[in-house]
N, C-alpha and C. Protein backbone atom coordinates (compact mmCIF):
# COMPACT_ATOMS: atom_id res chain seq x y z
N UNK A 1 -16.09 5.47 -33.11
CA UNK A 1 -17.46 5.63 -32.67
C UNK A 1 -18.20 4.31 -32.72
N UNK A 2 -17.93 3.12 -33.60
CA UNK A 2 -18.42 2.18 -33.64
C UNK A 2 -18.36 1.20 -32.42
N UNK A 3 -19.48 0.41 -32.44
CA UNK A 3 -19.47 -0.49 -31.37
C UNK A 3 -18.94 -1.85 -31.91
N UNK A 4 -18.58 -2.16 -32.95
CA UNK A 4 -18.70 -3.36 -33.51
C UNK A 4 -19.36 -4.15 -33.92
N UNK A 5 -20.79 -3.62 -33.75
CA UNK A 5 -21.81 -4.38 -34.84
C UNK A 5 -22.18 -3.70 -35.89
N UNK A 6 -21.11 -2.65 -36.46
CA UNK A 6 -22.05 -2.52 -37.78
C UNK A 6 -22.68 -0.90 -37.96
N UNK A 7 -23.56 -1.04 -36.93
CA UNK A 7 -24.15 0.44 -35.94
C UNK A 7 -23.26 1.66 -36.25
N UNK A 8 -24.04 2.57 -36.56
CA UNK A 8 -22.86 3.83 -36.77
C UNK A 8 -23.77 4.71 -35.34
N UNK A 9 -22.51 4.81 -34.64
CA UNK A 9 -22.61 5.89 -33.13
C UNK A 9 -22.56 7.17 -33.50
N UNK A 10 -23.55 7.64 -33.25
CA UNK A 10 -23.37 9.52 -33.25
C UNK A 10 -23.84 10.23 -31.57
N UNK A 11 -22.67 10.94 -31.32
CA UNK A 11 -22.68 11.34 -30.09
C UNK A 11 -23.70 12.80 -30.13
N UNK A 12 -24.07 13.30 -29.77
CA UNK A 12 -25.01 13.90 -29.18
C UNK A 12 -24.41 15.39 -29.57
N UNK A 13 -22.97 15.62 -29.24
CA UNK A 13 -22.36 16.59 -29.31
C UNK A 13 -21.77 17.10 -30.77
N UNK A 14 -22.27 16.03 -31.72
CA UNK A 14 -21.96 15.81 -33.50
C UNK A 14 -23.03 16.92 -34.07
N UNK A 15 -24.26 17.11 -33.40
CA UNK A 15 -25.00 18.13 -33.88
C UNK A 15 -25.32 18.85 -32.90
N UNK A 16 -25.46 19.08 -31.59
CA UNK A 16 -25.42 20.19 -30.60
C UNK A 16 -24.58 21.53 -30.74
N UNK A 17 -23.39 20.79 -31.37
CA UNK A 17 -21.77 21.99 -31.35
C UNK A 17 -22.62 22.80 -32.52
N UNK A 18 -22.70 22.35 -33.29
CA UNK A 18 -22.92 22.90 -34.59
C UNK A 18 -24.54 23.71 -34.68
N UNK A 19 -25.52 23.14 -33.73
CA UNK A 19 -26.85 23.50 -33.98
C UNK A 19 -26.49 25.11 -33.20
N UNK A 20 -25.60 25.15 -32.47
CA UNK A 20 -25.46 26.70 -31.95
C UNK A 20 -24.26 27.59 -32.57
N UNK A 21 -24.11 27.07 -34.14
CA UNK A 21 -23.39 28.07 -34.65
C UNK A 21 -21.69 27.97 -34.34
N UNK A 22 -21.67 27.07 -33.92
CA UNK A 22 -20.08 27.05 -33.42
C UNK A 22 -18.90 25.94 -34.24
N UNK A 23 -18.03 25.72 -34.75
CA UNK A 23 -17.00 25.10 -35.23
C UNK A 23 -17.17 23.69 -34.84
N UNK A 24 -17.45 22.54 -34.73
CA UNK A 24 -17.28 21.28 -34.37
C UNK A 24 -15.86 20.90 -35.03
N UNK A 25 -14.78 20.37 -34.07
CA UNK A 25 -13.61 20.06 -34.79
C UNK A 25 -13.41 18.73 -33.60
N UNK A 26 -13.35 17.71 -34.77
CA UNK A 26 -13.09 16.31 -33.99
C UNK A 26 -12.27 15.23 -34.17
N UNK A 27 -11.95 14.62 -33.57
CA UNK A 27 -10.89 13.26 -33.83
C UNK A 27 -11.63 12.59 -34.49
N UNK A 28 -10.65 12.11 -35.80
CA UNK A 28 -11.21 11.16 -37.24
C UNK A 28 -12.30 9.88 -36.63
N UNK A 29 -13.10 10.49 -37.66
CA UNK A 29 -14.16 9.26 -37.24
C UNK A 29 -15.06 9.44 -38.49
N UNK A 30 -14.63 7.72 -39.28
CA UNK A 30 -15.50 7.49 -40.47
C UNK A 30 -16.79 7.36 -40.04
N UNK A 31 -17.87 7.66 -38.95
CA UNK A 31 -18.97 7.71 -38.82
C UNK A 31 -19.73 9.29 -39.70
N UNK A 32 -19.01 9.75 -38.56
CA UNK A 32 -19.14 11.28 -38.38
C UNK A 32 -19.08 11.73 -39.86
N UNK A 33 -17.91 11.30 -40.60
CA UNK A 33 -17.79 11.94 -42.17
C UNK A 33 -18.38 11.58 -42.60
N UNK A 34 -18.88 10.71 -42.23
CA UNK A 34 -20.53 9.80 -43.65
C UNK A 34 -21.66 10.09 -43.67
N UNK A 35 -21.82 10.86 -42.00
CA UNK A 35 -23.25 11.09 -42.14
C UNK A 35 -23.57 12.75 -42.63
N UNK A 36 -21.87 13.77 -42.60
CA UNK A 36 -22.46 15.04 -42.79
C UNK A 36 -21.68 15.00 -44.23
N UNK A 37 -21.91 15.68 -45.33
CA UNK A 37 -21.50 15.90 -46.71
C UNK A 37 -20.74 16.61 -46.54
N UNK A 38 -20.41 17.32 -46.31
CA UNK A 38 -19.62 18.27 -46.42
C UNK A 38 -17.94 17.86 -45.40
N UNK A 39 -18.29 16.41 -44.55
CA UNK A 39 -17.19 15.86 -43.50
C UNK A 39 -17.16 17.13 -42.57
N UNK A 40 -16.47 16.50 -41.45
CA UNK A 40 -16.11 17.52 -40.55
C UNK A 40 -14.58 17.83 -40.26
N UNK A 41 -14.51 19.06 -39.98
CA UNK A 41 -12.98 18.98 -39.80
C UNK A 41 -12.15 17.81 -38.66
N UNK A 42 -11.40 17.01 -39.23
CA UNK A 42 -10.72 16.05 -37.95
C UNK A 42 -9.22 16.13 -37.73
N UNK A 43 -9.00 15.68 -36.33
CA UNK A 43 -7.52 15.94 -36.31
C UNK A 43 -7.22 14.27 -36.21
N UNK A 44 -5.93 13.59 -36.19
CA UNK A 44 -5.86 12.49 -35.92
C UNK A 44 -4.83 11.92 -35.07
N UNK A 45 -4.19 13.12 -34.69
CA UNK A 45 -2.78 12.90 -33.32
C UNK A 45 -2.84 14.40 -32.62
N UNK A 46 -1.93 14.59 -32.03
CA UNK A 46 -2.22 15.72 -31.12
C UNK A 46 -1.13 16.73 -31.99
N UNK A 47 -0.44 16.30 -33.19
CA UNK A 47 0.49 17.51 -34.14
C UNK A 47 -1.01 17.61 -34.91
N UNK A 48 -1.80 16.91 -35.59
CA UNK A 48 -2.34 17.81 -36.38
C UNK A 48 -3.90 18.16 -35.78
N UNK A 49 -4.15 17.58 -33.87
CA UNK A 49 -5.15 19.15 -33.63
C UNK A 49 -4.48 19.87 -33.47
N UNK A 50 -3.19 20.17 -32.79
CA UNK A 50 -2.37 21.81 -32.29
C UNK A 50 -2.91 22.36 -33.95
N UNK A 51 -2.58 21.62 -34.77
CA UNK A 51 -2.51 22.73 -36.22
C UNK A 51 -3.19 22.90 -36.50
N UNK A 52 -4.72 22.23 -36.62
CA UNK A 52 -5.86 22.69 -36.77
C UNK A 52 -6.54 23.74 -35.88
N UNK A 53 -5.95 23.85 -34.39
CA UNK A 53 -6.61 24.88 -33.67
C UNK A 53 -6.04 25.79 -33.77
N UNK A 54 -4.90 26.06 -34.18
CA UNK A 54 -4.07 27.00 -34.70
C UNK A 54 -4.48 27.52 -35.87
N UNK A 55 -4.95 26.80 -36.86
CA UNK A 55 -5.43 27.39 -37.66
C UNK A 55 -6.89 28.12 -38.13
N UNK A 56 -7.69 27.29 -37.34
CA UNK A 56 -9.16 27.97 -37.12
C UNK A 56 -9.14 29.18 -36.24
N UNK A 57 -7.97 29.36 -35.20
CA UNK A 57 -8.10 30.32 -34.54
C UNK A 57 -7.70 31.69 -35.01
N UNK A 58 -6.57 31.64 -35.90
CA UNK A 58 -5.94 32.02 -36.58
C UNK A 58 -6.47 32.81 -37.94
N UNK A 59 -7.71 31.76 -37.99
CA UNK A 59 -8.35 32.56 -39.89
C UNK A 59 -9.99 32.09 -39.64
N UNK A 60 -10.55 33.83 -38.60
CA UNK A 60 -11.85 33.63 -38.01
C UNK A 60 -13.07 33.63 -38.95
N UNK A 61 -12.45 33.50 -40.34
CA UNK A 61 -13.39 33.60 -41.79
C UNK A 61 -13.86 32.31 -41.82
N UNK A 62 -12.56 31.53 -42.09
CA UNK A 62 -13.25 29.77 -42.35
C UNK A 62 -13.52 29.19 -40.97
N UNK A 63 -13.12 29.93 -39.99
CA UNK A 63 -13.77 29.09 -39.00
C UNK A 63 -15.34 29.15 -38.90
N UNK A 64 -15.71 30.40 -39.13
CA UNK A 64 -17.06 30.92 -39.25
C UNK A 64 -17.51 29.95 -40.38
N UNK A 65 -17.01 30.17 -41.63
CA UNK A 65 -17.56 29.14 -42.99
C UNK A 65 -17.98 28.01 -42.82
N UNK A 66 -17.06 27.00 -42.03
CA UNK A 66 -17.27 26.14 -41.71
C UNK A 66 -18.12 25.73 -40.88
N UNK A 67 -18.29 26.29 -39.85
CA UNK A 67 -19.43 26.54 -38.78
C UNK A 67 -20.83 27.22 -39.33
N UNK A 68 -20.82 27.57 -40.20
CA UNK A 68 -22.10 27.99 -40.56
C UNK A 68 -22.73 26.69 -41.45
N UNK A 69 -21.47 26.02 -42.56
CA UNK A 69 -21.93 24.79 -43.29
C UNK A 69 -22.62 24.12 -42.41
N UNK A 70 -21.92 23.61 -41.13
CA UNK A 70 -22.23 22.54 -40.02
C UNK A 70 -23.43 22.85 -39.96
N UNK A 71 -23.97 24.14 -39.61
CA UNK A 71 -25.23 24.55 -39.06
C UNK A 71 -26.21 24.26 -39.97
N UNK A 72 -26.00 24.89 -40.98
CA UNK A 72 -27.01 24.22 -41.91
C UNK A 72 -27.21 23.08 -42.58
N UNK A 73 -26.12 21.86 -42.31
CA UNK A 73 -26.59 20.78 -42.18
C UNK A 73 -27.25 20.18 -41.37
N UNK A 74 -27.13 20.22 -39.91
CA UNK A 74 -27.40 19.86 -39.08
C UNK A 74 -28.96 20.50 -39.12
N UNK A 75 -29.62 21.37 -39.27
CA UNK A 75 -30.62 22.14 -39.32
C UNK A 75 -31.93 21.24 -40.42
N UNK A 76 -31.08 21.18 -41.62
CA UNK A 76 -31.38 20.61 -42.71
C UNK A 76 -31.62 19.19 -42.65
N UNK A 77 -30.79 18.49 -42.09
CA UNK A 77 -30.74 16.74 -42.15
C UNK A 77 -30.63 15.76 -40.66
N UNK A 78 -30.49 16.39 -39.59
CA UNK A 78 -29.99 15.92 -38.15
C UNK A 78 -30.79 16.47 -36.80
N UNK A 79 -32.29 16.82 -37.07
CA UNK A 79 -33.24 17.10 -36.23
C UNK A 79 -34.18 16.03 -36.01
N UNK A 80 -34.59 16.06 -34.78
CA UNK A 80 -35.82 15.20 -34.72
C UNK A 80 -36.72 15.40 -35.22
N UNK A 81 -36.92 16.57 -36.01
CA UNK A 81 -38.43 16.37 -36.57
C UNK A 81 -38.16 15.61 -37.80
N UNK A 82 -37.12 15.68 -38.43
CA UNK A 82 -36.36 15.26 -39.66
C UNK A 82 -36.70 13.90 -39.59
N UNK A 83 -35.64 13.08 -38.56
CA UNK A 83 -35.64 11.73 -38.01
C UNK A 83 -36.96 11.54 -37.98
N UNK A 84 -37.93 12.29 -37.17
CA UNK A 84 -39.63 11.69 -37.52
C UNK A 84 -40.37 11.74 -38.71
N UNK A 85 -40.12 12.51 -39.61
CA UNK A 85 -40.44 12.16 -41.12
C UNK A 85 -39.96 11.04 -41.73
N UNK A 86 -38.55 10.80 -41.31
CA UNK A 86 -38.06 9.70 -42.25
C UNK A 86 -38.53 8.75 -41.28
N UNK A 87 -38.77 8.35 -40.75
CA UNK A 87 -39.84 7.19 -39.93
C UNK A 87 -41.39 7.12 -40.56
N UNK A 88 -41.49 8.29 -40.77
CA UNK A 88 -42.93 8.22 -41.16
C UNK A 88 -42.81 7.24 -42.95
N UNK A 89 -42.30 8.17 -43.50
CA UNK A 89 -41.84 7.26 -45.13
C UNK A 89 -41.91 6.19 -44.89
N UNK A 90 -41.24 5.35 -43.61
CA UNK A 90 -40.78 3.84 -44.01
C UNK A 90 -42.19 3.22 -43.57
N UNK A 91 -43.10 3.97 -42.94
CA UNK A 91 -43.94 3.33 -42.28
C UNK A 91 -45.02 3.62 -42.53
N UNK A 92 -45.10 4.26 -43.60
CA UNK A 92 -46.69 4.64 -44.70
C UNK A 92 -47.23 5.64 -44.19
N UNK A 93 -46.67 6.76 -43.28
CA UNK A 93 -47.28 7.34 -42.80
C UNK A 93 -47.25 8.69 -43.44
């Protein structure tokens, strides 16, 4: 996700998937794990997504678990109104 300066990239689709309740499962990316606590599920070759989609599909409990964590992070820490508070802090407001 990085560009090479430093910058941590978050795609759009890092909290969209998740703001509607749904599983976000993504290719490893130390961005992505740093900014949600809980990490997100990642695959890192195409043997371990087959096994991960195999397995979320497979056990519709933790897929749900997991997808609900996402949600309430994303809810909690990854909104714009959020992002506009913490602007406001730095800026006396």
């Amino acid at each position: 996700c990085g560009d090479g300066s430093g910058r941590t990239q978050l795609k759009a689709r890092h909290v969209e998937v998740p703001a509607v309740h749904r599983l976000h499962f993504v290719n490893r990316d130390p961005d992505v794990n740093r900014l949600f606590s809980g990490g997100y599920p990642h695959y890192h070759d195409v043997e371990s997504c087959c096994t991960g989609i195999a397995q979320f599909l497979g056990d519709p409990r933790l897929r749900v678990s997991i997808a609900e964590m996402q949600y309430h992070e994303v809810r909690e820490q990854h909104t714009w109104e959020n992002r506009f508070r913490v602007l406001e802090r730095f800026h006396g407001g």
